[in-house]
N, C-alpha and C. Protein backbone atom coordinates (compact mmCIF):
# COMPACT_ATOMS: atom_id res chain seq x y z
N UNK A 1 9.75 11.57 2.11
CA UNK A 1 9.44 10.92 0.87
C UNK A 1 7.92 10.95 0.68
N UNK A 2 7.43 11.44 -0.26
CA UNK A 2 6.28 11.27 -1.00
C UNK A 2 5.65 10.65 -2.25
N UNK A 3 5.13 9.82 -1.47
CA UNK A 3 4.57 8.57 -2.06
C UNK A 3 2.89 8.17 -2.82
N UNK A 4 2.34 8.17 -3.78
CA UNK A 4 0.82 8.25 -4.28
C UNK A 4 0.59 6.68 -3.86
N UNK A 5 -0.99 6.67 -3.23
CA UNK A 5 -1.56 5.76 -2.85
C UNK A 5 -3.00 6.22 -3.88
N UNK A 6 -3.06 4.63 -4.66
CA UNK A 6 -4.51 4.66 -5.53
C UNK A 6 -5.22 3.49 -4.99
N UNK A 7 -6.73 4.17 -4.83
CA UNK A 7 -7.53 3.21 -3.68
C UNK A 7 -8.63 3.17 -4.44
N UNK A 8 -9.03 1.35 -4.60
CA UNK A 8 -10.25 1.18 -5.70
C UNK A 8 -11.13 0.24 -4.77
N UNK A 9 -12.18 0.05 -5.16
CA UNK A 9 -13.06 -0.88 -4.01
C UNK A 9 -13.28 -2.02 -5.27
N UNK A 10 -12.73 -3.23 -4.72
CA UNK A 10 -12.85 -4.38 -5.47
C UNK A 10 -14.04 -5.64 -4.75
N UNK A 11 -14.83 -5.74 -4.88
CA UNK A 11 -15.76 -6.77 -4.18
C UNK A 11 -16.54 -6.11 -3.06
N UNK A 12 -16.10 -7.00 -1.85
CA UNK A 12 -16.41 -5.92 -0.51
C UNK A 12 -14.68 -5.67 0.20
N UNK A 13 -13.89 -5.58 -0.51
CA UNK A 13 -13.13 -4.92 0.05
C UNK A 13 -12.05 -3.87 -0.76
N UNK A 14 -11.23 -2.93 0.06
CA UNK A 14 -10.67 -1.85 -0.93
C UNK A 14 -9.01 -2.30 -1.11
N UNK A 15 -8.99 -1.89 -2.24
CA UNK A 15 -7.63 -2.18 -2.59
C UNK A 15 -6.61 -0.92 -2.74
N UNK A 16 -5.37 -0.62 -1.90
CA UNK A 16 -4.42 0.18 -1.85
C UNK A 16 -3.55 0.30 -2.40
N UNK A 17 -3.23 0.86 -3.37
CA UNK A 17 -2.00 0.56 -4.44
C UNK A 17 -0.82 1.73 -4.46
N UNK A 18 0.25 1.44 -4.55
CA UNK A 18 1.34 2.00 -4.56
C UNK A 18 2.15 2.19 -5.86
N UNK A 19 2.06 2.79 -7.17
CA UNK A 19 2.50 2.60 -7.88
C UNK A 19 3.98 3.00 -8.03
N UNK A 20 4.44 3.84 -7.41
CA UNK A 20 5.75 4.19 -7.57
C UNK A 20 7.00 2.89 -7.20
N UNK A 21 6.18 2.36 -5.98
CA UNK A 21 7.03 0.75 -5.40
C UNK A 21 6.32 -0.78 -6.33
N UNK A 22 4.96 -0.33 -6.68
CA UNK A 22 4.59 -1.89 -7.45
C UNK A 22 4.22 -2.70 -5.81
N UNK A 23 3.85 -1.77 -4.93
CA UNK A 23 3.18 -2.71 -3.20
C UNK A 23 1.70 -1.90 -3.51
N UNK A 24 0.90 -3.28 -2.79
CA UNK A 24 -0.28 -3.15 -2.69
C UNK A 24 -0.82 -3.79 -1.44
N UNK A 25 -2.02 -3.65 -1.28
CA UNK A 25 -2.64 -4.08 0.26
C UNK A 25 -3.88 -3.96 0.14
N UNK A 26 -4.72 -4.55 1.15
CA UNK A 26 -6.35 -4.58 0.95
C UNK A 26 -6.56 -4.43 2.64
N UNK A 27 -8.36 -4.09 2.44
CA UNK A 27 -8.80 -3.58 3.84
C UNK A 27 -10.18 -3.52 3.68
N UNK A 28 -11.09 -4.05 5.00
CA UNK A 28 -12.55 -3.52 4.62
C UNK A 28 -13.13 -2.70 4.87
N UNK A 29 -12.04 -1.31 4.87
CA UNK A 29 -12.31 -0.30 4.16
C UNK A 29 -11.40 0.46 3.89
N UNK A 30 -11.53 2.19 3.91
CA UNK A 30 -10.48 2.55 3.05
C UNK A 30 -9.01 3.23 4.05
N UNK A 31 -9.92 3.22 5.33
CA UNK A 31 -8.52 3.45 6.88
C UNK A 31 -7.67 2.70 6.58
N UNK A 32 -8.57 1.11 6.82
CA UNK A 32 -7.73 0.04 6.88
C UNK A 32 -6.88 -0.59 5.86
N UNK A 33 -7.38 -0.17 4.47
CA UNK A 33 -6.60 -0.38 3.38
C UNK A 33 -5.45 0.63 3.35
N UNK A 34 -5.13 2.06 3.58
CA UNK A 34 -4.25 2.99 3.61
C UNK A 34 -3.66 2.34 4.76
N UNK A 35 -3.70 1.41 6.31
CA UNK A 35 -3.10 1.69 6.86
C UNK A 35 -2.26 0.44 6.78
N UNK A 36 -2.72 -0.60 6.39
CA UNK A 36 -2.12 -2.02 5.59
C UNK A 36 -1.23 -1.65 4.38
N UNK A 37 -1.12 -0.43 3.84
CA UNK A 37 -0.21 -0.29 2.60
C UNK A 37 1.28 0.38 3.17
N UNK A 38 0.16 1.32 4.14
CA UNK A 38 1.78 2.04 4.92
C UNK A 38 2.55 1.28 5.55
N UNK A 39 2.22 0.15 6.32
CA UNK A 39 2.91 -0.92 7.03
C UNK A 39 3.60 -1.95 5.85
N UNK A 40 2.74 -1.94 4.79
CA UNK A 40 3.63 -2.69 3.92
C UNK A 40 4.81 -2.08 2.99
N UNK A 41 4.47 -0.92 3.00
CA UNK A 41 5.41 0.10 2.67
C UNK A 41 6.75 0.27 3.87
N UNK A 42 7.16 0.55 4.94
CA UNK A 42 7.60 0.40 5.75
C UNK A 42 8.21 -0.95 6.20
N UNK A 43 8.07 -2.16 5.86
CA UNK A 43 8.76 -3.35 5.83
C UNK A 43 9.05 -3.45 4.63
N UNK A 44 8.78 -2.83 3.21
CA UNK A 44 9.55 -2.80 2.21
C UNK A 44 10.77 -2.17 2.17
N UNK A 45 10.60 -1.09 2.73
CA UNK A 45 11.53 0.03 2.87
C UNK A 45 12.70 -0.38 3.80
N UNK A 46 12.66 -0.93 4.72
CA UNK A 46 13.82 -1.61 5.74
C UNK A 46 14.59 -2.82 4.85
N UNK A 47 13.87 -3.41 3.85
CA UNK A 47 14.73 -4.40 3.43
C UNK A 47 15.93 -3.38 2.78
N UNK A 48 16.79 -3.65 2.81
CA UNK A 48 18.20 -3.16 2.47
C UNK A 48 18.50 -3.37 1.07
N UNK A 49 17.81 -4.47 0.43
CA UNK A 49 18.40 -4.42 -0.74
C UNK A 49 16.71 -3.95 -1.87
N UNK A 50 15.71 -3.12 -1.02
CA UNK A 50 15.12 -2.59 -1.82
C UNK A 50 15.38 -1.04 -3.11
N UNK A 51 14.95 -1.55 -3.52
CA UNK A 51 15.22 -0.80 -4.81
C UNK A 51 14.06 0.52 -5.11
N UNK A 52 14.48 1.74 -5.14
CA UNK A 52 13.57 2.76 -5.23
C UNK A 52 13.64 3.69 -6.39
């Protein structure tokens, strides 16, 4: 599955956005913001009654 991640720097930290799911995540910087979205992506994805 291929998925678009849009990454904006809001304050001092970056914001990870997922538009295809509507999940997002933050990080202080842009590793840590991609790697906070994939993990939140991945406990979205196990819920069973998520919707794609």
């Amino acid at each position: 599955m291929k998925l678009t991640a849009v990454i904006r720097k809001e304050g001092k930290f970056y914001v990870a956005l997922c538009p295809e799911l509507d999940i997002a995540s933050q990080g202080e910087n842009i590793e840590e913001a991609l790697r906070n979205l994939k993990e939140a992506i991945e406990l979205y994805l196990e819920d069973e009654d998520a919707k794609i």
